[in-house]
N, C-alpha and C. Protein backbone atom coordinates (compact mmCIF):
# COMPACT_ATOMS: atom_id res chain seq x y z
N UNK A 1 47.17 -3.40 4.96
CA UNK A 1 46.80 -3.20 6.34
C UNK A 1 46.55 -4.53 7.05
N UNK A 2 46.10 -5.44 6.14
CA UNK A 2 45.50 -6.80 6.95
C UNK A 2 46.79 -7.48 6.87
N UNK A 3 47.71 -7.41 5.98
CA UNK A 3 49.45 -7.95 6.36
C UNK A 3 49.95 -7.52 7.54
N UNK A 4 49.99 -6.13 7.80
CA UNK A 4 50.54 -5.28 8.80
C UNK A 4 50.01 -6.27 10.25
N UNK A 5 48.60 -5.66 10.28
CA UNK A 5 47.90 -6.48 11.31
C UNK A 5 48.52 -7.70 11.83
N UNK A 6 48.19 -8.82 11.04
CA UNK A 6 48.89 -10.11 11.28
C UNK A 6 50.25 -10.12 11.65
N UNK A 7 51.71 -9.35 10.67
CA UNK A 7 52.49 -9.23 11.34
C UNK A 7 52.61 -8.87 12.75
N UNK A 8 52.01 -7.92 13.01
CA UNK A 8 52.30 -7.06 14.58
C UNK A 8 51.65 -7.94 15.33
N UNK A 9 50.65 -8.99 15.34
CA UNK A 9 49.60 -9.64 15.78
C UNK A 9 50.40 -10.66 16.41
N UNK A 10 51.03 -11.57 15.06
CA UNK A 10 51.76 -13.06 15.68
C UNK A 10 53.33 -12.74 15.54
N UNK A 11 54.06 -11.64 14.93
CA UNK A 11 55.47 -11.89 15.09
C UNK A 11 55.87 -11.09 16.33
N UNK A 12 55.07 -9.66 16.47
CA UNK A 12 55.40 -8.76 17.75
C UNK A 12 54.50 -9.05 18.73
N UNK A 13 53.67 -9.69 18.79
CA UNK A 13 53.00 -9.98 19.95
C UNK A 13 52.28 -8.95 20.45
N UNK A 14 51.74 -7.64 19.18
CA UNK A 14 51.04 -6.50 19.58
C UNK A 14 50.01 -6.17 18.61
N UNK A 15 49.09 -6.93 18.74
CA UNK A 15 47.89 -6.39 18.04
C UNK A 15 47.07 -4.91 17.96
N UNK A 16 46.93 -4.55 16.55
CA UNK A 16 46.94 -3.28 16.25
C UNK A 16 44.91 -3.19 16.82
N UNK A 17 44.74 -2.53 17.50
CA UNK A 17 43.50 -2.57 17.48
C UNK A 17 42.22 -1.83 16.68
N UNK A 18 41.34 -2.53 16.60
CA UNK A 18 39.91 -1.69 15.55
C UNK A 18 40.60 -1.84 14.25
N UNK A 19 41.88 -2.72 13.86
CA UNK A 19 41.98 -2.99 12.39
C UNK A 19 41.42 -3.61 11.82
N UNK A 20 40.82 -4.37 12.04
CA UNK A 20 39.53 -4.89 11.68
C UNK A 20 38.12 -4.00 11.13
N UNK A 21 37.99 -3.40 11.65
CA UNK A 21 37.06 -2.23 11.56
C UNK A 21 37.19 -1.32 10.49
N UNK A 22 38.66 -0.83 10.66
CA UNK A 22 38.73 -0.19 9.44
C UNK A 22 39.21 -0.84 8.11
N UNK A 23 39.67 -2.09 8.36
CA UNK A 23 39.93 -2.91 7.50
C UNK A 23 37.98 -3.10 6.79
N UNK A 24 37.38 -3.51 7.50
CA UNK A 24 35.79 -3.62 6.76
C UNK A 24 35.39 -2.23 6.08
N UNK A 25 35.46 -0.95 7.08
CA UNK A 25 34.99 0.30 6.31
C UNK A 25 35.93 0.47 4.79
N UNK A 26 36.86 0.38 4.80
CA UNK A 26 37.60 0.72 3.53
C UNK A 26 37.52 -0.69 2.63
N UNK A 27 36.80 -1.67 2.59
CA UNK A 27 36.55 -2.63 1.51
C UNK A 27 34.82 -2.38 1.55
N UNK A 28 34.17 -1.87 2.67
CA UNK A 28 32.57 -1.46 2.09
C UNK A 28 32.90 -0.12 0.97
N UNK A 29 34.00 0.77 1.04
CA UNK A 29 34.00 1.80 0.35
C UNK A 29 34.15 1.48 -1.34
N UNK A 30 35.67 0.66 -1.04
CA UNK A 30 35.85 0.00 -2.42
C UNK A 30 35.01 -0.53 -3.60
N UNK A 31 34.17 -1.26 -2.73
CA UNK A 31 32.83 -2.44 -3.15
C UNK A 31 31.70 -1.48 -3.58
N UNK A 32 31.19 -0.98 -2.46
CA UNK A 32 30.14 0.01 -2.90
C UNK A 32 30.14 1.16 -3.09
N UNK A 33 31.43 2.00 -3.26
CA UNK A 33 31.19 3.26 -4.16
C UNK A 33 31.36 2.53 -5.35
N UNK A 34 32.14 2.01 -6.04
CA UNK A 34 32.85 1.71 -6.94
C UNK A 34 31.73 1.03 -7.86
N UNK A 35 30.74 0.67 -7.46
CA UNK A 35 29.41 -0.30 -7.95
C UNK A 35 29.10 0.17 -8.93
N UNK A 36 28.12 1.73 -8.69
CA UNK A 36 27.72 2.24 -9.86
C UNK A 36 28.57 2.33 -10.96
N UNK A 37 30.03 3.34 -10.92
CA UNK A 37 31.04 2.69 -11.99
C UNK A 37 31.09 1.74 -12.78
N UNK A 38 31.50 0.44 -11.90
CA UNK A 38 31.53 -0.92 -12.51
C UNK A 38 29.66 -0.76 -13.21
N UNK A 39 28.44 -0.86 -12.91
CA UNK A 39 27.70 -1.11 -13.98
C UNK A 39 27.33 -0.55 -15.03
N UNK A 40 27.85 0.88 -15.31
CA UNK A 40 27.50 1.88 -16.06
C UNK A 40 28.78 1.01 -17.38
N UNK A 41 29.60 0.95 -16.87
CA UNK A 41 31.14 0.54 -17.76
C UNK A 41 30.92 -0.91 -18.35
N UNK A 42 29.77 -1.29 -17.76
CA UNK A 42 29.61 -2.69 -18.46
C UNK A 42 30.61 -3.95 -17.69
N UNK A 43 31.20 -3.87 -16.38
CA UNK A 43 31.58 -4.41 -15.49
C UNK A 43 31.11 -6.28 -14.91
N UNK A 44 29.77 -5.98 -14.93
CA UNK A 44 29.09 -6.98 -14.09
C UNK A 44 28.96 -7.90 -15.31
N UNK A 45 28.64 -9.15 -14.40
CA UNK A 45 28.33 -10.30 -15.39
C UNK A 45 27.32 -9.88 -15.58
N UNK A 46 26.97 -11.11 -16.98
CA UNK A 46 25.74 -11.15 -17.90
C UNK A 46 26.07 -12.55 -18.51
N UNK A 47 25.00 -12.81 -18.86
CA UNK A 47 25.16 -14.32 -19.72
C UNK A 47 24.77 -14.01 -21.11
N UNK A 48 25.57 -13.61 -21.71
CA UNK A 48 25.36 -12.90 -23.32
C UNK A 48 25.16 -14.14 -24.20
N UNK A 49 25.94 -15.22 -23.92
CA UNK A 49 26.01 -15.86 -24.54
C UNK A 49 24.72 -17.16 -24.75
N UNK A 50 23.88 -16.65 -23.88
CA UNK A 50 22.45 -17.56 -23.83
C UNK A 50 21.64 -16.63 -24.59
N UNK A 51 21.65 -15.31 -24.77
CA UNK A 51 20.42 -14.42 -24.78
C UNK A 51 20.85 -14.11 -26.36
N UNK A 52 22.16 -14.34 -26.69
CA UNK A 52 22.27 -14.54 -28.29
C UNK A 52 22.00 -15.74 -28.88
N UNK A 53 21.35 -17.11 -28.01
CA UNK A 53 20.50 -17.94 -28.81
C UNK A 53 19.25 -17.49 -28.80
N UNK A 54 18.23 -17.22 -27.84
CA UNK A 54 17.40 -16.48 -28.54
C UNK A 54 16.74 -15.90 -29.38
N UNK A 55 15.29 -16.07 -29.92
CA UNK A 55 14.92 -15.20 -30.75
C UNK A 55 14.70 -13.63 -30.00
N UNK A 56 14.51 -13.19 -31.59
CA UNK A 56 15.07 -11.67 -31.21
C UNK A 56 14.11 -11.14 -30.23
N UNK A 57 12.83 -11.59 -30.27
CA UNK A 57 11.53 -10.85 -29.25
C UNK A 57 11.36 -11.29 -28.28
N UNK A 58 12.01 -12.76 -27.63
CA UNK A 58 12.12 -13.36 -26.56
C UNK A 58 13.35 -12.47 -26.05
N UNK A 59 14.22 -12.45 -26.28
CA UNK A 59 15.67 -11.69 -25.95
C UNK A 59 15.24 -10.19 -25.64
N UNK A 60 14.42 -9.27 -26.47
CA UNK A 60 14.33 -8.52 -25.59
C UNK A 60 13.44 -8.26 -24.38
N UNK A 61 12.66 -9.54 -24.55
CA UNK A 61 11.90 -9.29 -22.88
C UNK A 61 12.87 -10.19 -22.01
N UNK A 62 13.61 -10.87 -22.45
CA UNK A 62 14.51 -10.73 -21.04
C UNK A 62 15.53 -9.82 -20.40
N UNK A 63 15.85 -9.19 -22.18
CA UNK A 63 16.91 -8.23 -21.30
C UNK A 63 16.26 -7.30 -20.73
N UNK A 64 15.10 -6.94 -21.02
CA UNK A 64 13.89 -5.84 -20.18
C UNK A 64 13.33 -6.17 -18.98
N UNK A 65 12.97 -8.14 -18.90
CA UNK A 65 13.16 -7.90 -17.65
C UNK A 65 14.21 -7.78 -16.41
N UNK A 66 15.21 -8.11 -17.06
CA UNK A 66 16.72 -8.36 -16.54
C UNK A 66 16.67 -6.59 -15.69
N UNK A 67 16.60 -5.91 -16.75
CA UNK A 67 16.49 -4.39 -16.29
C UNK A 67 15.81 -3.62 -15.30
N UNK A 68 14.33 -4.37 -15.41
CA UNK A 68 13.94 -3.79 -14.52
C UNK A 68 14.03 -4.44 -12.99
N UNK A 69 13.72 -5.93 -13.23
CA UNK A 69 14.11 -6.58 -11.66
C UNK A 69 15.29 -6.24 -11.52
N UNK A 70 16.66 -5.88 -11.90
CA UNK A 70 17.94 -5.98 -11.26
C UNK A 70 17.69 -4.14 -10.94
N UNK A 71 16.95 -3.16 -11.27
CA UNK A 71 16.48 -2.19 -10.59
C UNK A 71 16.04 -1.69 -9.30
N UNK A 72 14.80 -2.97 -9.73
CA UNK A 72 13.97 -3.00 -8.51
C UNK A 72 14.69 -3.77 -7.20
N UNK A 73 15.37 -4.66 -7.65
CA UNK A 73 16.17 -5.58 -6.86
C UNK A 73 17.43 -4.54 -5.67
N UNK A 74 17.90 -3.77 -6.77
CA UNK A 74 19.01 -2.59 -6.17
C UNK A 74 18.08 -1.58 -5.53
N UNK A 75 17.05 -0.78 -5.82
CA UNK A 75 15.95 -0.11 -5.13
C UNK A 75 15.94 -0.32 -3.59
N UNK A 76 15.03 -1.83 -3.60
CA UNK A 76 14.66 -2.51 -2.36
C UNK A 76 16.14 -2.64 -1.39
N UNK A 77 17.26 -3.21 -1.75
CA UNK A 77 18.31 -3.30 -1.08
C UNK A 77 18.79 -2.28 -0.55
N UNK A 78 18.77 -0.38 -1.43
CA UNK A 78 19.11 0.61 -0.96
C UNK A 78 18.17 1.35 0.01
N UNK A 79 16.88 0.85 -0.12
CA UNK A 79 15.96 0.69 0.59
C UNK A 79 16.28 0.35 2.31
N UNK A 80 16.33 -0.60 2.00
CA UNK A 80 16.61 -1.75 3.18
C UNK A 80 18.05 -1.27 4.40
N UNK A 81 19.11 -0.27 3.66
CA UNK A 81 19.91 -0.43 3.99
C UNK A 81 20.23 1.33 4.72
N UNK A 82 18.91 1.73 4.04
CA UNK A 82 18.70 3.42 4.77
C UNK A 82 17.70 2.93 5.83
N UNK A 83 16.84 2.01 5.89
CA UNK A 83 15.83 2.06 7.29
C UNK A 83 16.87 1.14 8.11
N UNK A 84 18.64 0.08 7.71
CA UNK A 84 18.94 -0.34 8.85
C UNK A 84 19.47 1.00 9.62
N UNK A 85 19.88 1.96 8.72
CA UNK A 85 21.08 2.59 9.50
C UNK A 85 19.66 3.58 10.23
N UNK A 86 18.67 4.31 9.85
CA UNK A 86 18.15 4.92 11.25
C UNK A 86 17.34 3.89 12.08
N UNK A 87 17.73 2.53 12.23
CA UNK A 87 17.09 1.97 13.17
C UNK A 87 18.67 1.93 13.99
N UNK A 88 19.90 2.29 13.31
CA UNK A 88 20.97 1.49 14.21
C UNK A 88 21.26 2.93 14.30
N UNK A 89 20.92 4.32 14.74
CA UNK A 89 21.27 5.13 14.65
C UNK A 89 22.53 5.52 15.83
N UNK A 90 21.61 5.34 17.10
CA UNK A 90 22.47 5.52 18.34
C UNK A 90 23.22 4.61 18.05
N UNK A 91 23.90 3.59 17.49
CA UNK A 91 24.84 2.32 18.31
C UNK A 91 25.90 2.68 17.69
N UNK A 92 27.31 2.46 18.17
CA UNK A 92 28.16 2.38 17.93
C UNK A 92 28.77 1.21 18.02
N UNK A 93 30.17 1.39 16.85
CA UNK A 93 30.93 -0.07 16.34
C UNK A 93 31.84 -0.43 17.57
N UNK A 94 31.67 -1.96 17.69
CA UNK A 94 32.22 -2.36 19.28
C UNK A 94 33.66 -1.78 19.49
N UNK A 95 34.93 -1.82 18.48
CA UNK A 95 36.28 -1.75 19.32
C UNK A 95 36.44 -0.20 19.01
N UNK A 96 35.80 0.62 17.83
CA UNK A 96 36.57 2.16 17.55
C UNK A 96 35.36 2.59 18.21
N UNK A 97 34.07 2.44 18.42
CA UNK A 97 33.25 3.21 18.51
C UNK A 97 32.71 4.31 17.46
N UNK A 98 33.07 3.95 16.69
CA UNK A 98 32.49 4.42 15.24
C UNK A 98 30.74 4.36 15.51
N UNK A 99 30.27 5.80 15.19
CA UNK A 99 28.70 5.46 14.91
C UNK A 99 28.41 4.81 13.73
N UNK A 100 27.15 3.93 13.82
CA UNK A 100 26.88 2.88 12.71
C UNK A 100 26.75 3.68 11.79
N UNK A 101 25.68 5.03 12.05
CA UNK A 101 25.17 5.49 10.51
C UNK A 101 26.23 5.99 9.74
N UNK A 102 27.65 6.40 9.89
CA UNK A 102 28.99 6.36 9.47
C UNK A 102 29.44 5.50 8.72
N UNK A 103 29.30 4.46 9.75
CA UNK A 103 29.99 3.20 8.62
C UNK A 103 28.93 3.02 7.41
N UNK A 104 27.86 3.47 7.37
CA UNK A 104 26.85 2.79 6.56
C UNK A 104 26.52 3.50 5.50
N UNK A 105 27.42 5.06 5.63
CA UNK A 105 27.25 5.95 4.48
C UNK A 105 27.92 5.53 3.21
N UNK A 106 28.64 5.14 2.70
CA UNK A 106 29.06 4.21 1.97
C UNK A 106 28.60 3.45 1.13
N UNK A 107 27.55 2.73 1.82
CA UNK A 107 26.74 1.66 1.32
C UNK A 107 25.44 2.30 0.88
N UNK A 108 25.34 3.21 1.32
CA UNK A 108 23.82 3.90 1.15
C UNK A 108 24.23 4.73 0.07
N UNK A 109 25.05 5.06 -0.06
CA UNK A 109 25.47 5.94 -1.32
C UNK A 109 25.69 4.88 -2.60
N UNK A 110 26.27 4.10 -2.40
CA UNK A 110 26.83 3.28 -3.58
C UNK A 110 25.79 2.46 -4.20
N UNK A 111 24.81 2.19 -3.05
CA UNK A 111 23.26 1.07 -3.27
C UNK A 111 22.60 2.46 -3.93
N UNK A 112 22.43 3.51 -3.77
CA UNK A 112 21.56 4.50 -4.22
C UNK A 112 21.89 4.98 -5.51
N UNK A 113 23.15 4.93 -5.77
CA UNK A 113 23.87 5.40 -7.04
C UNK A 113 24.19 4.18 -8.24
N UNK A 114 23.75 3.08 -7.56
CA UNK A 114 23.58 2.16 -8.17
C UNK A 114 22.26 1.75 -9.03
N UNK A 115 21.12 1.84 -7.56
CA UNK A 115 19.64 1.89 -8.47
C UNK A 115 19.53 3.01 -9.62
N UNK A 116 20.11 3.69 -9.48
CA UNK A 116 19.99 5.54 -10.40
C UNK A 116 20.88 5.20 -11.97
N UNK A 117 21.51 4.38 -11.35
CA UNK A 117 22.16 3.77 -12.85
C UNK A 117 21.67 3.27 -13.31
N UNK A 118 20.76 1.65 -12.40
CA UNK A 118 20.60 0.81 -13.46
C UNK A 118 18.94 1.47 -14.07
N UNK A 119 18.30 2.20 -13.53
CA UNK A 119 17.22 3.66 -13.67
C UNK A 119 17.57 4.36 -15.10
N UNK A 120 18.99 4.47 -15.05
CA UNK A 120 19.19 4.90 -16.31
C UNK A 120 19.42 4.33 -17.51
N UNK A 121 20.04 2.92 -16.90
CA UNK A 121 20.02 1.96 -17.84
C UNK A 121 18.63 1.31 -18.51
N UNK A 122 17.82 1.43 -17.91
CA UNK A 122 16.62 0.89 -18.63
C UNK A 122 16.03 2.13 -19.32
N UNK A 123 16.21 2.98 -19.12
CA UNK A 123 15.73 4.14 -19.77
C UNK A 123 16.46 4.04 -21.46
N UNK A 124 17.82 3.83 -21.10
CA UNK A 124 18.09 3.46 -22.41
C UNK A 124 18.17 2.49 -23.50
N UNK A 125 17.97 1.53 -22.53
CA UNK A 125 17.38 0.12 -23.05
C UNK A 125 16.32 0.77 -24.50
N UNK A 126 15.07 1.07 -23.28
CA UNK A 126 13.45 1.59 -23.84
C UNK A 126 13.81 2.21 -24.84
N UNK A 127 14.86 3.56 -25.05
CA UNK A 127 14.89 4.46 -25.82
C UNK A 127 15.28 3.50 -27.30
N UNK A 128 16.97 2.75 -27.20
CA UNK A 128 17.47 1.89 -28.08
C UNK A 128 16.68 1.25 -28.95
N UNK A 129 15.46 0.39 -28.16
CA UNK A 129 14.80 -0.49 -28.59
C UNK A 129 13.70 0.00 -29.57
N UNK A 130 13.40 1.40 -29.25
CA UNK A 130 12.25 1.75 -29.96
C UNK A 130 13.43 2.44 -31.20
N UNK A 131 14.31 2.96 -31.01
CA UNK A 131 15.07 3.36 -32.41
C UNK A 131 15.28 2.33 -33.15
N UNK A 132 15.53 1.01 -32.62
CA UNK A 132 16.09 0.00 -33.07
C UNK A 132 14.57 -0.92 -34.10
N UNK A 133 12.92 -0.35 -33.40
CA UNK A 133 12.16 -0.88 -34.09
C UNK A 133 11.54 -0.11 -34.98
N UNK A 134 11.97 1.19 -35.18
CA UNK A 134 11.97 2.37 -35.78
C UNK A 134 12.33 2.28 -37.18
N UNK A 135 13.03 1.81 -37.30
CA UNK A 135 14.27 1.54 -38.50
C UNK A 135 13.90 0.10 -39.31
């Protein structure tokens, strides 16, 4: 779409309008539905390779705290990103007129389904760790 654009833009001398717009809504979709996926699948970086020098009881309070701040961290952001959209409730996007809280469903879903993962991820952390000191 952003090829298209440019073509019609500088070779036809007819710019496609609000491609831009939807060019942003369909890469917020990509990015943030796709989030929770990518961290459940083991997707995101990590620095494995520091936390396997480590001793073993230092290593797991970092990966515990790793867990819970990158929780709390996704929480606050999904947070943050449901009080922008009912503060931007009335406004609409300048060239389609798209209402904001539209464009922003997306992000509020993907930030929300994200904290709920990594929610679950520490849950299994906790569970692992105690089988793991079990044994």
């Amino acid at each position: 779409m952003i090829v298209i654009g440019v073509l019609m833009r500088n070779v036809f001398s007819a710019p496609l309008i609000g491609l831009d717009e939807i060019c942003g809504y369909f890469l917020i979709w990509i990015i943030f539905v796709t989030s929770p996926y990518t961290a459940r699948s083991g997707g995101h970086l990590r620095v494995e390779e520091f936390q396997a020098l480590l001793p073993k009881r230092t290593r797991y309070v970092v990966q515990l705290l790793s867990h819970i701040f990158t929780m709390i961290i996704f929480g606050i952001i999904a947070a943050s990103s449901i009080i922008t959209t009912l503060n931007n409730r009335g406004t609409l996007l300048t060239t389609l007129e798209i209402p904001f809280p539209i464009f922003f469903i997306p992000i509020i879903a993907g930030l929300s389904l994200l904290t709920l993962e990594y929610v679950i991820q520490l849950i299994h952390f906790l569970r692992n760790s105690k089988s793991v000191e079990n044994k």
